[in-house]
N, C-alpha and C. Protein backbone atom coordinates (compact mmCIF):
# COMPACT_ATOMS: atom_id res chain seq x y z
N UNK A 1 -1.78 16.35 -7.28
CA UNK A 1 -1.94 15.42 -8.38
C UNK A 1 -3.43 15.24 -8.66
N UNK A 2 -4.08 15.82 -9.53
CA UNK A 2 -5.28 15.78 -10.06
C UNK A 2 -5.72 14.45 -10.63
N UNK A 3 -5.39 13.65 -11.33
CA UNK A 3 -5.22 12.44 -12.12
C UNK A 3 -4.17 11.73 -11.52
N UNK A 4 -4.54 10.39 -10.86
CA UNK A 4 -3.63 9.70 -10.16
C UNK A 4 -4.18 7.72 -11.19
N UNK A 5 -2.99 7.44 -11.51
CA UNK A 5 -3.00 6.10 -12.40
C UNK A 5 -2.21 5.39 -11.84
N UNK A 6 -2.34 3.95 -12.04
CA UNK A 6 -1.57 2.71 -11.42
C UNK A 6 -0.06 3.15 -11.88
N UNK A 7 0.51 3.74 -13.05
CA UNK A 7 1.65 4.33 -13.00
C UNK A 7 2.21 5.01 -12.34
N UNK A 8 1.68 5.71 -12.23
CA UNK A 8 2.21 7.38 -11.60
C UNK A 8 2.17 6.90 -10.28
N UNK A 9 1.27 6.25 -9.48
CA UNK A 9 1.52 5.51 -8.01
C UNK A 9 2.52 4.82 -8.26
N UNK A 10 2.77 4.22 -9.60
CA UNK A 10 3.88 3.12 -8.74
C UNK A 10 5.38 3.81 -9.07
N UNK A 11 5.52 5.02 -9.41
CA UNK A 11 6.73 5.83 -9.79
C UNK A 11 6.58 6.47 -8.25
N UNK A 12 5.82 6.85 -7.51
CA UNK A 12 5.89 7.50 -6.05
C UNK A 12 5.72 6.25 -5.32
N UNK A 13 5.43 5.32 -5.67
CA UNK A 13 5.17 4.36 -4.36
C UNK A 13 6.61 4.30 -3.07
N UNK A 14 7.88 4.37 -3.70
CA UNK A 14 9.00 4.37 -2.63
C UNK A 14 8.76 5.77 -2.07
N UNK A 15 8.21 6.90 -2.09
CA UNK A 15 7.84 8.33 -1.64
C UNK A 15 6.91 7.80 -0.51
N UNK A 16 5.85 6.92 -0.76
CA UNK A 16 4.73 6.57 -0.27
C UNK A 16 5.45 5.40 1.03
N UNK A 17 5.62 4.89 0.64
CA UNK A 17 6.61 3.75 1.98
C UNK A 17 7.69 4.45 2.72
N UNK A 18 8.18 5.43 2.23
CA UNK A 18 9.00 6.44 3.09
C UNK A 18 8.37 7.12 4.09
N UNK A 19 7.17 7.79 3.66
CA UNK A 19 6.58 8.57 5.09
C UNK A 19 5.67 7.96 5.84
N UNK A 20 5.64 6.34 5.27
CA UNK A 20 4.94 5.85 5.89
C UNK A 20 6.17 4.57 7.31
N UNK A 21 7.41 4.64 6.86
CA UNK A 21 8.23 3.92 7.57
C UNK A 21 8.00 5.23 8.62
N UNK A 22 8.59 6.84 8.36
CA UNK A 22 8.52 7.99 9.24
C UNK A 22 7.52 7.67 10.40
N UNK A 23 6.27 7.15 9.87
CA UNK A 23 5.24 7.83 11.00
C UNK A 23 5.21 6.41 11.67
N UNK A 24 5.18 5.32 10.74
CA UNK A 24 4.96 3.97 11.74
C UNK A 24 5.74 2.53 11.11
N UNK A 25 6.98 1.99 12.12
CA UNK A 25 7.80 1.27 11.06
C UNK A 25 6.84 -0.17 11.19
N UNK A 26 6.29 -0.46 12.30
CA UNK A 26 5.66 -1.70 12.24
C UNK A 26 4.68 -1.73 11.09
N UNK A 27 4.06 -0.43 10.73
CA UNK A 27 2.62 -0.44 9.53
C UNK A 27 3.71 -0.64 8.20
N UNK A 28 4.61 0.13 8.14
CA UNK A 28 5.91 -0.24 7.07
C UNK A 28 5.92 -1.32 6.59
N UNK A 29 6.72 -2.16 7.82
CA UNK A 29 7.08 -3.35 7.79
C UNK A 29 5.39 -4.31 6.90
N UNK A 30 4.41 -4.00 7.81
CA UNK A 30 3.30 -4.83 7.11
C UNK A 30 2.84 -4.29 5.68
N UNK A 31 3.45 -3.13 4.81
CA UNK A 31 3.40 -3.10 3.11
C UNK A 31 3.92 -2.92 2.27
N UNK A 32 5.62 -2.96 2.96
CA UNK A 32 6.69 -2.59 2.41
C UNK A 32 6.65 -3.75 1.12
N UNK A 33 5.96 -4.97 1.18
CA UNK A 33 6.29 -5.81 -0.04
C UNK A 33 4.94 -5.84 -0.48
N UNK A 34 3.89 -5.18 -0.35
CA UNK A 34 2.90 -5.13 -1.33
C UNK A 34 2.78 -4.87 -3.02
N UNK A 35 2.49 -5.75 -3.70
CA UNK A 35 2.12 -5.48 -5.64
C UNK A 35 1.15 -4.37 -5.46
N UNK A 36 0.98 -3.35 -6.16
CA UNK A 36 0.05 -2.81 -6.79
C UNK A 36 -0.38 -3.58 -8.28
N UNK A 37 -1.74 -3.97 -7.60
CA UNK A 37 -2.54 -4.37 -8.87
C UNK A 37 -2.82 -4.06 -9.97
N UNK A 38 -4.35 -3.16 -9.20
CA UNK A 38 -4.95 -2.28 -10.02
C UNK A 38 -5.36 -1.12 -9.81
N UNK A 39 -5.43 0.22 -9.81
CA UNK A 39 -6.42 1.63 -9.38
C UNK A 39 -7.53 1.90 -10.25
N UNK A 40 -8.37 1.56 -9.56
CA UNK A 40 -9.18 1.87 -10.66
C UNK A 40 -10.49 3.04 -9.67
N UNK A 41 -10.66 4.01 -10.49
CA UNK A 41 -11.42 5.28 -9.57
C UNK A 41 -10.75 5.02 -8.56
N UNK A 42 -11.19 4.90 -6.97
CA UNK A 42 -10.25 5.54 -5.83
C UNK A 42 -10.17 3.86 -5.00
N UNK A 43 -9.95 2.82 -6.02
CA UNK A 43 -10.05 1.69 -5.14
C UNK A 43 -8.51 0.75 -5.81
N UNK A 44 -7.66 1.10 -4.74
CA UNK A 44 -6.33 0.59 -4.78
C UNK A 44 -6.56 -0.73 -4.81
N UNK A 45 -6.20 -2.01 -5.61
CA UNK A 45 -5.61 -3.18 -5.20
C UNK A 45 -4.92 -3.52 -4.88
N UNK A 46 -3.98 -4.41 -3.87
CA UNK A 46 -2.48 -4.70 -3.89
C UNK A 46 -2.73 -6.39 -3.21
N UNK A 47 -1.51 -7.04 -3.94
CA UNK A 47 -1.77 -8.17 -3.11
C UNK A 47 -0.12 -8.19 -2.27
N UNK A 48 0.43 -9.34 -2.21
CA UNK A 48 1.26 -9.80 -1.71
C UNK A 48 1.74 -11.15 -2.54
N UNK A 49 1.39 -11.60 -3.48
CA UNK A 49 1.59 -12.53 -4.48
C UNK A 49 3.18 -12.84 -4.22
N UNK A 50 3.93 -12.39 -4.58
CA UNK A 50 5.91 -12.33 -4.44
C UNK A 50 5.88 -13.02 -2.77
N UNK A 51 5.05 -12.48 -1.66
CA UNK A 51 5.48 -13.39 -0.61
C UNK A 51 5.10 -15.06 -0.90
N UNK A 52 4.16 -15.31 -1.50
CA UNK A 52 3.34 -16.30 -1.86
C UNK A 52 4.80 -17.64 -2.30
N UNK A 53 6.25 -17.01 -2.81
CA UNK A 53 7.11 -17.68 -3.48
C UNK A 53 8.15 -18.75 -2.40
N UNK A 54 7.69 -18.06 -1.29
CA UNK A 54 8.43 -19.01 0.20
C UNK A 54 7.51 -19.97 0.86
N UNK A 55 7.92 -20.91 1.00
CA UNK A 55 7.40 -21.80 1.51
C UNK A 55 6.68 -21.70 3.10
N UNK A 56 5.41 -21.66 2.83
CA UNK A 56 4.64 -21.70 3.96
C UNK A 56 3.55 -20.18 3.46
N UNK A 57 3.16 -19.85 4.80
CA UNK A 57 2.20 -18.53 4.27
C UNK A 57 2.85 -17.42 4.76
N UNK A 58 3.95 -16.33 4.05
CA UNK A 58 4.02 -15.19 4.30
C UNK A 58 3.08 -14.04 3.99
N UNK A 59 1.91 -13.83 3.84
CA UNK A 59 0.90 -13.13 3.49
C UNK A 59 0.69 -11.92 4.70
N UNK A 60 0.04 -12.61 5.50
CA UNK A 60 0.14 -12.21 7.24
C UNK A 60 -1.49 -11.15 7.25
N UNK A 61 -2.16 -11.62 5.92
CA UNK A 61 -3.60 -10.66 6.17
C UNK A 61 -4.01 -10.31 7.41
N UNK A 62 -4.27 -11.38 8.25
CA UNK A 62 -4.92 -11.47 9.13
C UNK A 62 -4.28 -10.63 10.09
N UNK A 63 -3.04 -10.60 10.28
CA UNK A 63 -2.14 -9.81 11.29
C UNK A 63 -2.28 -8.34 11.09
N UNK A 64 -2.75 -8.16 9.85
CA UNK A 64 -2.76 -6.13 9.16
C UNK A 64 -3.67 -5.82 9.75
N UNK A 65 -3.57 -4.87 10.58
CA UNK A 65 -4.86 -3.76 11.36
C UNK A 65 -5.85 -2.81 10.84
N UNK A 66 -6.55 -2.44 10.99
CA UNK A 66 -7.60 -1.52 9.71
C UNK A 66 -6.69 0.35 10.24
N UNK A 67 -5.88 -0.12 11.34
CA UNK A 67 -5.45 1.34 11.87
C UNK A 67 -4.37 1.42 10.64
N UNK A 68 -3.70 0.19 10.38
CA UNK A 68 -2.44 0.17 9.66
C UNK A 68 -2.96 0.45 8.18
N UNK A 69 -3.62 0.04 7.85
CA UNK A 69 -4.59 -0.07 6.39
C UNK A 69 -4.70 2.14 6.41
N UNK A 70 -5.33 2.29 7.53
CA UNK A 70 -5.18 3.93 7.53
C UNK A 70 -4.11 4.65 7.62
N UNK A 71 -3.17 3.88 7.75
CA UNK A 71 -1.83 5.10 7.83
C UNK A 71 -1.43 5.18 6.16
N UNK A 72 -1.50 3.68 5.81
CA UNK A 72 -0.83 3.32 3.97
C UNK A 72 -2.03 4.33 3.88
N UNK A 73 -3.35 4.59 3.68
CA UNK A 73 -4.07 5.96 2.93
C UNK A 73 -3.96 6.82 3.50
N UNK A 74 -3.61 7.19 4.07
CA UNK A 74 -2.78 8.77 4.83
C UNK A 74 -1.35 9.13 4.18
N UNK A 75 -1.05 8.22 3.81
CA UNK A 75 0.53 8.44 3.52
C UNK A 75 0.54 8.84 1.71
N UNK A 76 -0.23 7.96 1.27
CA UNK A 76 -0.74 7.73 -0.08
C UNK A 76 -1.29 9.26 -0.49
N UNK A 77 -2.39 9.93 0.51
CA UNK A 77 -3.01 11.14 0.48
C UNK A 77 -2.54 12.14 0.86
N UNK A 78 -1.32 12.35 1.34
CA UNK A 78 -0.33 13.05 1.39
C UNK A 78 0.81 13.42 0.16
N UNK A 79 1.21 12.37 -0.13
CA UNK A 79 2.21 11.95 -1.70
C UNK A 79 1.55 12.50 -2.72
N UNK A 80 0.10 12.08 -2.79
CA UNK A 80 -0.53 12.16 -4.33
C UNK A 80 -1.61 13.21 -4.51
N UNK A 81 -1.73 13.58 -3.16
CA UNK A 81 -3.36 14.87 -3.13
C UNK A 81 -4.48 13.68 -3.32
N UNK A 82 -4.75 12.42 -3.16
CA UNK A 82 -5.76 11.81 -3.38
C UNK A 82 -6.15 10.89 -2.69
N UNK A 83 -7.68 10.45 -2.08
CA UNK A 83 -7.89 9.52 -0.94
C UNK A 83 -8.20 7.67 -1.44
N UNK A 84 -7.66 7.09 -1.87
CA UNK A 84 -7.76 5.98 -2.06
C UNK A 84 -8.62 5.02 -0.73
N UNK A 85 -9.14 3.95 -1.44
CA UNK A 85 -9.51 3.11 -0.62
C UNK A 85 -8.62 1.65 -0.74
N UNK A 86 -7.76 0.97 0.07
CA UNK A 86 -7.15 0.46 -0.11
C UNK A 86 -7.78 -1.17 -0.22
N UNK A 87 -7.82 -2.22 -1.02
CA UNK A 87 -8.26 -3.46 -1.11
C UNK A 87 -6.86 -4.48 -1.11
N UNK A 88 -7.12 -5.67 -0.20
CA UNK A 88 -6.19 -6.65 -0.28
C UNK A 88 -7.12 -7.72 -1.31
N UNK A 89 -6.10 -8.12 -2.22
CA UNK A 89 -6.47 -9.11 -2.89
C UNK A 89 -5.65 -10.26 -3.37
């Protein structure tokens, strides 16, 4: 994929959470409910906004690992041919 857009990620994104449940279900589990924001050049946004709708803080930033943050761009760069940098926002 030469040209990669906030669309076209979010038409593979269930491709993208699939090989990423494969290699690690706990890193899964921590982006399986991530929004894609925005892509803009190679800097992914995603928040978690939709957890934001239950009472209390399901977010769990602090709990996400920078190892786990590397598997979602491994998995991503696998799917799409392209290396994103991933941002929580």
């Amino acid at each position: 994929m030469a040209e990669l857009d906030l669309a076209t990620l979010k038409g593979v994104w269930n491709q993208v959470l699939d090989l990423l449940l494969d290699v690690d279900r706990i890193t899964w589990l921590a982006f399986f409910d991530a929004r894609l924001v925005s892509l803009e050049g190679s800097e992914l946004r995603i928040n978690f906004s939709d957890s934001e709708k239950f009472g209390g803080d399901h977010n769990y930033k602090s709990r996400r690992k920078p190892e786990q943050t590397a598997k979602l761009v491994a998995a991503i760069a696998k799917v799409c041919g392209v290396t994103l940098e991933v941002i929580e926002v």
